[in-house]
Protein backbone atom coordinates (compact mmCIF):
# COMPACT_ATOMS: atom_id res chain seq x y z
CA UNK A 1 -52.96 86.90 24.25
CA UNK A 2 -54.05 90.31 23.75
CA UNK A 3 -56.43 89.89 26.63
CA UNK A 4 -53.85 88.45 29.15
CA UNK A 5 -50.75 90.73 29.90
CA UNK A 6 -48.10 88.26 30.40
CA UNK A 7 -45.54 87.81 28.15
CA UNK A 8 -44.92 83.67 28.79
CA UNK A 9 -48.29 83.35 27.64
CA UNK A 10 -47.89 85.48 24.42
CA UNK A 11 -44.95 84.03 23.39
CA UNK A 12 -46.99 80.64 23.66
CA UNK A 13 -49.66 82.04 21.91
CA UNK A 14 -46.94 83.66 19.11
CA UNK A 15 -45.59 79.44 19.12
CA UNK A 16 -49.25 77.64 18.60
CA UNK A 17 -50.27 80.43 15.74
CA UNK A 18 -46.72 80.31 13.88
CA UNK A 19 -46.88 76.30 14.30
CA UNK A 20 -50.64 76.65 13.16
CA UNK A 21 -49.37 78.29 9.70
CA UNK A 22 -46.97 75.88 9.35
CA UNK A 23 -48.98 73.03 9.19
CA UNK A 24 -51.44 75.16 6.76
CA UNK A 25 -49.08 76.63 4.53
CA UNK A 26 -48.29 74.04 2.18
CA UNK A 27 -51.53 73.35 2.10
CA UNK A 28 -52.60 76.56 0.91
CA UNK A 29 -50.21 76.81 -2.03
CA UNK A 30 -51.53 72.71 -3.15
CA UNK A 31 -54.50 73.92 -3.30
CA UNK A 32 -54.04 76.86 -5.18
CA UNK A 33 -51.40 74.86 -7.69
CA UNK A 34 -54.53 72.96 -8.16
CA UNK A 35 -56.66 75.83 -9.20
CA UNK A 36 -53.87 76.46 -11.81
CA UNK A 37 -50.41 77.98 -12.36
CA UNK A 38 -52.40 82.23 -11.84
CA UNK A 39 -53.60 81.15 -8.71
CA UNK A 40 -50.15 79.68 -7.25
CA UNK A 41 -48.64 82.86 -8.54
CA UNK A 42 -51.54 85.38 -6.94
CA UNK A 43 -50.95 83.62 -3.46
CA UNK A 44 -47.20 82.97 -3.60
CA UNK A 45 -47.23 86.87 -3.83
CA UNK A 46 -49.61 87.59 -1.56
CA UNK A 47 -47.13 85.86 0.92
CA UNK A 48 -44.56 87.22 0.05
CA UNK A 49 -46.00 90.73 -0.01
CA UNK A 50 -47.97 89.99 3.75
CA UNK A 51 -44.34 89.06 4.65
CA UNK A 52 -42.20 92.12 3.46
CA UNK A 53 -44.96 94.78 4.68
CA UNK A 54 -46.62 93.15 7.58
CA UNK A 55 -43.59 93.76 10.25
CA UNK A 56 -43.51 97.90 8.75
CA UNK A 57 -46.80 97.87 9.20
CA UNK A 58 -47.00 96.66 12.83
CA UNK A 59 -44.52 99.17 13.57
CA UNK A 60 -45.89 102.15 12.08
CA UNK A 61 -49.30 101.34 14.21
CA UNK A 62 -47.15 100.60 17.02
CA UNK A 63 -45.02 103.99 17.23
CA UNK A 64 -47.91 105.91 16.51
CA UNK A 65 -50.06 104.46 18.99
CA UNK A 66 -48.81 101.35 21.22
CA UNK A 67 -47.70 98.01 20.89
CA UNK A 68 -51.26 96.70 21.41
CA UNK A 69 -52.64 98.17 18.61
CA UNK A 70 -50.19 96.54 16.47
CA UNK A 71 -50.77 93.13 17.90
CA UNK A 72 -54.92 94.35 17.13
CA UNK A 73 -53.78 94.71 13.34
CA UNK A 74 -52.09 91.26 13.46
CA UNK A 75 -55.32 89.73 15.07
CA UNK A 76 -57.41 91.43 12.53
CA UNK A 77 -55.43 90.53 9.37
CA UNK A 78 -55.14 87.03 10.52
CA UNK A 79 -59.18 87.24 11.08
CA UNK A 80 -60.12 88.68 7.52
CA UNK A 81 -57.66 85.69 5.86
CA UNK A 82 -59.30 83.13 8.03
CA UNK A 83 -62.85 84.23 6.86
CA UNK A 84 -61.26 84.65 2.97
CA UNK A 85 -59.79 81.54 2.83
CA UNK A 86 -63.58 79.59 4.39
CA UNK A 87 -65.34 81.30 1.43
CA UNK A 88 -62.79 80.47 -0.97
CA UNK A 89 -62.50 77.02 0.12
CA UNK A 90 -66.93 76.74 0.01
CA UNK A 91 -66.41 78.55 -3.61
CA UNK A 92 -64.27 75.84 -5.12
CA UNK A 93 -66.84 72.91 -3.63
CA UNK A 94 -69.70 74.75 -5.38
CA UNK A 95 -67.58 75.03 -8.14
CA UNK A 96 -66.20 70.86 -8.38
CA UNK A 97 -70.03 70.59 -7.49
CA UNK A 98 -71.47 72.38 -10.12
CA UNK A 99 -69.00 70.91 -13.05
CA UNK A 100 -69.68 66.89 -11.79
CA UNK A 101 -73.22 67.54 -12.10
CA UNK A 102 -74.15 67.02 -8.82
């Protein structure tokens, strides 16, 4: 949506991304509870931190630059947890692998 300058589209693309965490979400914090009560804690905060700062954040980019560049930040956050949580997810199969012997 950063690429196309119409807002009907960007709020559609603001809908599918916020519906896309939703469905994730829960899914995130099961498999952390899994992992153990530290690691439900850890991302529980994370959340909650991402969620307090991220809109101060945006701003701050925003007022000192424009708009877009915030939206850039939001795009590249959202990028870095995508590729975190792919490496954390292949850590914990080499990890089930490696302790059922396999």
């Amino acid at each position: 949506s950063l690429l196309i300058m119409n807002i009907a589209i960007t709020w559609l693309a603001f809908a599918v991304v916020g519906l896309a965490i939703s469905f994730v979400q829960p899914s995130i914090y099961a498999m952390a509870a899994s992992m153990g009560t530290g690691s439900l804690s850890i991302v529980a905060t994370f959340s909650s931190v991402g969620g307090f700062m991220g809109p101060p954040i945006v701003g701050f980019i925003s007022s000192n630059s424009s708009l877009l560049y915030g939206m850039y930040f939001i795009s590249f956050s959202s990028l870095c947890i995508s590729f975190m949580a792919f490496f954390l997810l292949k850590l914990k199969q080499s990890n089930t692998l490696a302790n059922e012997g396999v």
